[in-house]
PDB file of N, CA and C in Angstrom:
ATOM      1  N   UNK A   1      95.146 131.359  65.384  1.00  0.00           N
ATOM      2  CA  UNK A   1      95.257 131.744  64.012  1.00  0.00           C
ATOM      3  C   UNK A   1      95.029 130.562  63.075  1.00  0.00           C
ATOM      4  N   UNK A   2      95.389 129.726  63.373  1.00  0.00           N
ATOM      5  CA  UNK A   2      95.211 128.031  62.651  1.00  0.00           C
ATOM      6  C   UNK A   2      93.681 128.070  62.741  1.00  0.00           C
ATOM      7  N   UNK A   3      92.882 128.291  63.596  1.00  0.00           N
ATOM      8  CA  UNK A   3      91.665 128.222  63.198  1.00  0.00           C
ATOM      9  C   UNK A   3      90.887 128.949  62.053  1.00  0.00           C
ATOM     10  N   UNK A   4      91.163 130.033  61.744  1.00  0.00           N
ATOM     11  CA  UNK A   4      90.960 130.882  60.576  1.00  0.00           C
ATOM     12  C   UNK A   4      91.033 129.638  59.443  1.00  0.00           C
ATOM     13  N   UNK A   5      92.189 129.263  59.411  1.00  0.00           N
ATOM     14  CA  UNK A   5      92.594 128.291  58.076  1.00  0.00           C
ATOM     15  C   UNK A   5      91.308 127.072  57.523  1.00  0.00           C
ATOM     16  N   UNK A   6      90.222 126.804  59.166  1.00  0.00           N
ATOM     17  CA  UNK A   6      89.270 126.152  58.889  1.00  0.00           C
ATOM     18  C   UNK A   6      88.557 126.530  58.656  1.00  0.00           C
ATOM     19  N   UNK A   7      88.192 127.889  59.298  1.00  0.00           N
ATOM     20  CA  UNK A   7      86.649 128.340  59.489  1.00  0.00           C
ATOM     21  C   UNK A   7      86.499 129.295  58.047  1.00  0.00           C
ATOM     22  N   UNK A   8      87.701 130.025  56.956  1.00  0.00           N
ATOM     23  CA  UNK A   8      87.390 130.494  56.556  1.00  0.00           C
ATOM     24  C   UNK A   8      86.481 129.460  55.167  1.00  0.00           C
ATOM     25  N   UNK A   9      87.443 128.572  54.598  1.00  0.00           N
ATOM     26  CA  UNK A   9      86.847 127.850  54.409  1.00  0.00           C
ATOM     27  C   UNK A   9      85.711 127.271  54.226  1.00  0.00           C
ATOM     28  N   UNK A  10      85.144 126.800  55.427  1.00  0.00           N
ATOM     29  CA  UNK A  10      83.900 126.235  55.921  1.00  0.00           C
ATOM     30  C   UNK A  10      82.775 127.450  55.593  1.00  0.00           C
ATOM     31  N   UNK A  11      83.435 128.842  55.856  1.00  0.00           N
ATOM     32  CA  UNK A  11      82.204 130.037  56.022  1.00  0.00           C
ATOM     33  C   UNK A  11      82.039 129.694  54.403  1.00  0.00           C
ATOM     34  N   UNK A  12      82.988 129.908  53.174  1.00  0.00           N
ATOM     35  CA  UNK A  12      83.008 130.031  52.141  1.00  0.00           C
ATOM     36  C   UNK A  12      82.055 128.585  51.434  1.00  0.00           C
ATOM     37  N   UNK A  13      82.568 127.793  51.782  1.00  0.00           N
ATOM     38  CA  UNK A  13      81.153 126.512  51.472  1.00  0.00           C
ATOM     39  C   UNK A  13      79.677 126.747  52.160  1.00  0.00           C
ATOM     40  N   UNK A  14      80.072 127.207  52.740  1.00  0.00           N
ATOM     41  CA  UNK A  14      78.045 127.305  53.701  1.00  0.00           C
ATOM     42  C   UNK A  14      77.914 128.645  52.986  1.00  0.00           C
ATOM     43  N   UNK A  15      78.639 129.542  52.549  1.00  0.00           N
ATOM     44  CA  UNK A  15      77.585 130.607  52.016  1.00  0.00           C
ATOM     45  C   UNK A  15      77.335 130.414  50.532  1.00  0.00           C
ATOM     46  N   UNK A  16      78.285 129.455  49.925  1.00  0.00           N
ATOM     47  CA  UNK A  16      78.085 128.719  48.442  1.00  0.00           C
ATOM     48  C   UNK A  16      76.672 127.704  48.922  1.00  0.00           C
ATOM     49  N   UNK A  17      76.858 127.188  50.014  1.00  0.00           N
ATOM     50  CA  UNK A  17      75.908 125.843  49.625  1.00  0.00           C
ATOM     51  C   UNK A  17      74.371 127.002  49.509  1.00  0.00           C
ATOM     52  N   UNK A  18      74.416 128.101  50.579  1.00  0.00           N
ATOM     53  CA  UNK A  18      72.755 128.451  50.743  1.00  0.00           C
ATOM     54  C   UNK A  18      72.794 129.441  49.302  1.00  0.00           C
ATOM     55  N   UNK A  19      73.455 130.081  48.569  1.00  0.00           N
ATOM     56  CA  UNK A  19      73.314 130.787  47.394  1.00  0.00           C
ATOM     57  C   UNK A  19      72.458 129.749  46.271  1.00  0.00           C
ATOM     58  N   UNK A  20      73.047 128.543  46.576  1.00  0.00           N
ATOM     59  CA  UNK A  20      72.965 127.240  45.460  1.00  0.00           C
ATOM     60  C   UNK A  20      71.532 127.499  45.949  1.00  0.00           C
ATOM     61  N   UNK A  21      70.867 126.994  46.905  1.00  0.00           N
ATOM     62  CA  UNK A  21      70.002 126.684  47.535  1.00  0.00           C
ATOM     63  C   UNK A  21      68.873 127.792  46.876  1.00  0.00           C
ATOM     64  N   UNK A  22      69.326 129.134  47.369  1.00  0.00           N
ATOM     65  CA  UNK A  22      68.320 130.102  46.788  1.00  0.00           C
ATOM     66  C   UNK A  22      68.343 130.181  45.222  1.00  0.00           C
ATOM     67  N   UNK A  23      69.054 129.923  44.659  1.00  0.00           N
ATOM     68  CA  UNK A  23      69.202 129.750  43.300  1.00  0.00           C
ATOM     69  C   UNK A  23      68.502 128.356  42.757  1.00  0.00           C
ATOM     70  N   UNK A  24      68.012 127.744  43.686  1.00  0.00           N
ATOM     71  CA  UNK A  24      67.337 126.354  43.397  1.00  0.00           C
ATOM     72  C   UNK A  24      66.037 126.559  43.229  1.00  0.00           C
ATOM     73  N   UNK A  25      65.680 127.345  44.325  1.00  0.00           N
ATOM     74  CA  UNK A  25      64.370 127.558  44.931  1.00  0.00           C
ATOM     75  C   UNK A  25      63.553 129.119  43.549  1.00  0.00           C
ATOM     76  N   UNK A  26      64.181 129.713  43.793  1.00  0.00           N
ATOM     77  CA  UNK A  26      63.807 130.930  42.954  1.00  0.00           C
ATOM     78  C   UNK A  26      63.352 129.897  40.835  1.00  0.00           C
ATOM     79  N   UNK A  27      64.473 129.299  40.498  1.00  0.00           N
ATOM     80  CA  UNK A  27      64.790 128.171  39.699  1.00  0.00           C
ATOM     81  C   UNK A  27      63.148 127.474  39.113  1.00  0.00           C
ATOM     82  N   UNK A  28      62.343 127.094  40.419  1.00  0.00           N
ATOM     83  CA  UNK A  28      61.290 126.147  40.911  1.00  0.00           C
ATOM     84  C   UNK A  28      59.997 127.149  41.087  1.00  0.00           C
ATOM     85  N   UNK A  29      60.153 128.031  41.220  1.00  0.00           N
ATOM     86  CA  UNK A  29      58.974 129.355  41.128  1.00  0.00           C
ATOM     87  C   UNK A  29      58.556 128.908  42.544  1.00  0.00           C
ATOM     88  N   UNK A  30      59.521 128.891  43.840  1.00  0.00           N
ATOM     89  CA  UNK A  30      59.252 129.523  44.887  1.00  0.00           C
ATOM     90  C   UNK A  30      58.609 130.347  45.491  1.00  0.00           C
ATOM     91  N   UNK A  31      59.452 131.750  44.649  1.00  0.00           N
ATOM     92  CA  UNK A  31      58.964 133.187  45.235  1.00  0.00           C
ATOM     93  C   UNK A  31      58.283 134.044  44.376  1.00  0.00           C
ATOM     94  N   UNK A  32      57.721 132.684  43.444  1.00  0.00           N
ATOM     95  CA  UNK A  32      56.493 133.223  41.938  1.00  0.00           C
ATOM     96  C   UNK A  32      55.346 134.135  42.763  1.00  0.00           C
ATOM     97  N   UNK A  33      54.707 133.834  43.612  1.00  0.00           N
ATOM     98  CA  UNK A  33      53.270 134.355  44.099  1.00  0.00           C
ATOM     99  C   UNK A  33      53.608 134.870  45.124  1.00  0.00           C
ATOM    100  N   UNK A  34      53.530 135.814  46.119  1.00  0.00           N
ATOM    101  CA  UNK A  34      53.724 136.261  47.234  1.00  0.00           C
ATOM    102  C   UNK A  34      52.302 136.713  47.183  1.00  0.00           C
ATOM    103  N   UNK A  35      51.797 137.309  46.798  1.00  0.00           N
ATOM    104  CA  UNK A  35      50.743 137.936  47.505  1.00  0.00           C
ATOM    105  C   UNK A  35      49.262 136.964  47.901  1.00  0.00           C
ATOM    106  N   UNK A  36      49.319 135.925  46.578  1.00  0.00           N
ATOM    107  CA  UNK A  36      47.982 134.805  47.433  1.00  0.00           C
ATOM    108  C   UNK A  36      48.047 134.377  48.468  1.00  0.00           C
ATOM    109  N   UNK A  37      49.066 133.559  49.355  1.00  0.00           N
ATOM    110  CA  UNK A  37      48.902 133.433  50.588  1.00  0.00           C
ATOM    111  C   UNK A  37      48.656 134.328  51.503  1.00  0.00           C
ATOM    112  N   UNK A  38      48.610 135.712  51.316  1.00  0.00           N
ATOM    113  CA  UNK A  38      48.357 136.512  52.090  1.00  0.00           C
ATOM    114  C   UNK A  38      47.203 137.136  52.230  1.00  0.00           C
ATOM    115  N   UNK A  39      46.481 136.410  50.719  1.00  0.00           N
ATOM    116  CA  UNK A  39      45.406 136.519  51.028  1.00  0.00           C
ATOM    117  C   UNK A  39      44.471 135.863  51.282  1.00  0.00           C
ATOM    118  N   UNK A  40      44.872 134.625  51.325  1.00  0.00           N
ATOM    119  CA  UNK A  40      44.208 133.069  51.395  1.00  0.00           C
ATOM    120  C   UNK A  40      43.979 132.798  52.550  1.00  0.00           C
ATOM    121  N   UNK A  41      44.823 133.801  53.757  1.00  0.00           N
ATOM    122  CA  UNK A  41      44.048 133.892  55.503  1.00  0.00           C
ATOM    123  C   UNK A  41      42.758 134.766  55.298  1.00  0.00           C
ATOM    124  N   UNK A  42      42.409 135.323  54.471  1.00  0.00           N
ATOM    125  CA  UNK A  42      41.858 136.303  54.575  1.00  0.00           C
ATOM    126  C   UNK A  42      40.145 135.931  54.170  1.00  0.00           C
ATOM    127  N   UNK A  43      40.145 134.554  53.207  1.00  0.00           N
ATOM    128  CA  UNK A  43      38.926 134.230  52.524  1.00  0.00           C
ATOM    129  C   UNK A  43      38.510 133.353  53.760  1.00  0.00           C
ATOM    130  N   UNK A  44      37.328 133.106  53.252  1.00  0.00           N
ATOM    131  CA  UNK A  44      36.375 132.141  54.734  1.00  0.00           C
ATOM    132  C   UNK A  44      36.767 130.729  54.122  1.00  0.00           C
ATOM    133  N   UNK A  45      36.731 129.891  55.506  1.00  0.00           N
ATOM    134  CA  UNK A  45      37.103 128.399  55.022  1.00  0.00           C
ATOM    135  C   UNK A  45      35.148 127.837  54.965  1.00  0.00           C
ATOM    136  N   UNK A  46      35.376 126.632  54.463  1.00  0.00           N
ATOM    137  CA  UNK A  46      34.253 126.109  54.491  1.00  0.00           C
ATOM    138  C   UNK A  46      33.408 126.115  55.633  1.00  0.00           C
ATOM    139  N   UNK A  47      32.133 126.207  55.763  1.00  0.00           N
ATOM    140  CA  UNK A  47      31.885 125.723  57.331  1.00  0.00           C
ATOM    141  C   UNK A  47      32.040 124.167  57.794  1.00  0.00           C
ATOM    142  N   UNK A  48      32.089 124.013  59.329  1.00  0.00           N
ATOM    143  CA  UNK A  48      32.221 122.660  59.784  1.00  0.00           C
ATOM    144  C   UNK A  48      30.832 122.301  60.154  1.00  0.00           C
ATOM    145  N   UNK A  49      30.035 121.420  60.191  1.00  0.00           N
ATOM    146  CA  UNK A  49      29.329 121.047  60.368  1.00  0.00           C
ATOM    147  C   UNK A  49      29.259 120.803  62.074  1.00  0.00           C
ATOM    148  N   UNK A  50      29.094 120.950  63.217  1.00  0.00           N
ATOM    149  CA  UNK A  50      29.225 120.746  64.461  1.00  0.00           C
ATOM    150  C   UNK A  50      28.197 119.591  65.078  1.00  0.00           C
ATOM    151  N   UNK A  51      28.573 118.930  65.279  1.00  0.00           N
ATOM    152  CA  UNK A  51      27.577 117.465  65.940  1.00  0.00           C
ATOM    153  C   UNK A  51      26.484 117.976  66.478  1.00  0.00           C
ATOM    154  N   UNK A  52      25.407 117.406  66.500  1.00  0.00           N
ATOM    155  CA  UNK A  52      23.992 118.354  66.863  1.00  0.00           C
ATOM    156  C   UNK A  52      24.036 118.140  68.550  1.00  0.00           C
ATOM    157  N   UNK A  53      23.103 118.247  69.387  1.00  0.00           N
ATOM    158  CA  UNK A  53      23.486 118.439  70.469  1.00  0.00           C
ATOM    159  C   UNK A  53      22.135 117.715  70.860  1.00  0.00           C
ATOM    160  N   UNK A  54      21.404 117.752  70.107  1.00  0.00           N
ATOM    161  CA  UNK A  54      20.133 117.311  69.973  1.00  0.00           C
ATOM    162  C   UNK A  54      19.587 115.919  70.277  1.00  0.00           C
ATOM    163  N   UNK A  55      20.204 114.538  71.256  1.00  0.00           N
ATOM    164  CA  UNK A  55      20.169 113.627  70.752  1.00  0.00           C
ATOM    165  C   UNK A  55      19.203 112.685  71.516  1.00  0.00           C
ATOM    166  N   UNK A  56      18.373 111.805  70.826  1.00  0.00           N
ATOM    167  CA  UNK A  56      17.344 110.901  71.777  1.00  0.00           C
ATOM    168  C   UNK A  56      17.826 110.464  73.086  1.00  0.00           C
ATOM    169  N   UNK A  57      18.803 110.263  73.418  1.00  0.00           N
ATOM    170  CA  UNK A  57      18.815 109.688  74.483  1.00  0.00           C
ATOM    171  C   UNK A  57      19.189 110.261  75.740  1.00  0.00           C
ATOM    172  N   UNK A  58      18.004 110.514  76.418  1.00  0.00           N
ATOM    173  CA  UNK A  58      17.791 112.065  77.541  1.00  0.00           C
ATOM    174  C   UNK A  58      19.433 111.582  78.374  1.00  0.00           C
ATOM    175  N   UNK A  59      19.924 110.377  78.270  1.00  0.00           N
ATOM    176  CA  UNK A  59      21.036 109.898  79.561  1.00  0.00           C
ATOM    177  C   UNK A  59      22.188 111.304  79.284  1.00  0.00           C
ATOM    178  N   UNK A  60      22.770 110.821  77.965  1.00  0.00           N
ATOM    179  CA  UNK A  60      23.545 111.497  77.322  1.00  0.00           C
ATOM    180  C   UNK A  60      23.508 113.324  77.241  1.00  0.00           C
ATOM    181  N   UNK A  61      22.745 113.630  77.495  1.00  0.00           N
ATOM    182  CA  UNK A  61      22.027 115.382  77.039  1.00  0.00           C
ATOM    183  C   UNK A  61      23.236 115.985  78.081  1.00  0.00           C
ATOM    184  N   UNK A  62      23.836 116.965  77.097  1.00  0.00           N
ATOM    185  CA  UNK A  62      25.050 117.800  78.219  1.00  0.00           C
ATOM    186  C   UNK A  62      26.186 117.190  78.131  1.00  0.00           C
ATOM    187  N   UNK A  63      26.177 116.057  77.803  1.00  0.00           N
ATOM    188  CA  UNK A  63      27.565 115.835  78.049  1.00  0.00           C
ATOM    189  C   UNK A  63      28.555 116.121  77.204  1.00  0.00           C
ATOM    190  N   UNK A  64      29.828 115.843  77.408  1.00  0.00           N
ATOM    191  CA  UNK A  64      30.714 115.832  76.478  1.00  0.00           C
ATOM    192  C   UNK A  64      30.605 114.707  75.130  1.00  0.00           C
ATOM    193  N   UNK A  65      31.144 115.450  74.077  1.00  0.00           N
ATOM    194  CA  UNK A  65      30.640 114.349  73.374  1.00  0.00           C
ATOM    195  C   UNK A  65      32.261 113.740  72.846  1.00  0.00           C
ATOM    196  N   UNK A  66      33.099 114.626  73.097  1.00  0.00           N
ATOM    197  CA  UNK A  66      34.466 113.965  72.801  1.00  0.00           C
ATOM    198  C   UNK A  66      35.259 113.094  73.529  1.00  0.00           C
ATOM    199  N   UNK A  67      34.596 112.441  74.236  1.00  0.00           N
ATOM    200  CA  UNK A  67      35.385 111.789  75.201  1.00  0.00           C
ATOM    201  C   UNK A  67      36.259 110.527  74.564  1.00  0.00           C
TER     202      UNK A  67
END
């Protein structure tokens, strides 16, 4: 029963500290945009340019080039 005397406590600061927290965040325009990131998987990224494969020196042809 003595433990109650700590834990209620403790529950009562940790659910103050994360309220603060969401009240910080919301505060800061956090949860301003929801829907662009969801669509920002959705657009094409740039292309990458891929190393040509193409290269003078017949030794090299095939190989890995990341070594």
């Amino acid at each position: 029963m003595s433990v109650l005397l700590l834990l209620i406590p403790f529950s009562l600061l940790m659910g103050g500290l994360f309220l603060w927290l969401f009240f910080m965040a919301v505060k800061k325009d956090q949860f301003d945009d929801l829907v662009t990131p969801a669509h920002r998987m959705l657009l094409e990224d740039e292309t990458i340019q891929q190393p040509s494969l193409n290269r003078k020196d017949s030794n090299h042809a095939g190989t890995n080039h990341l070594r």
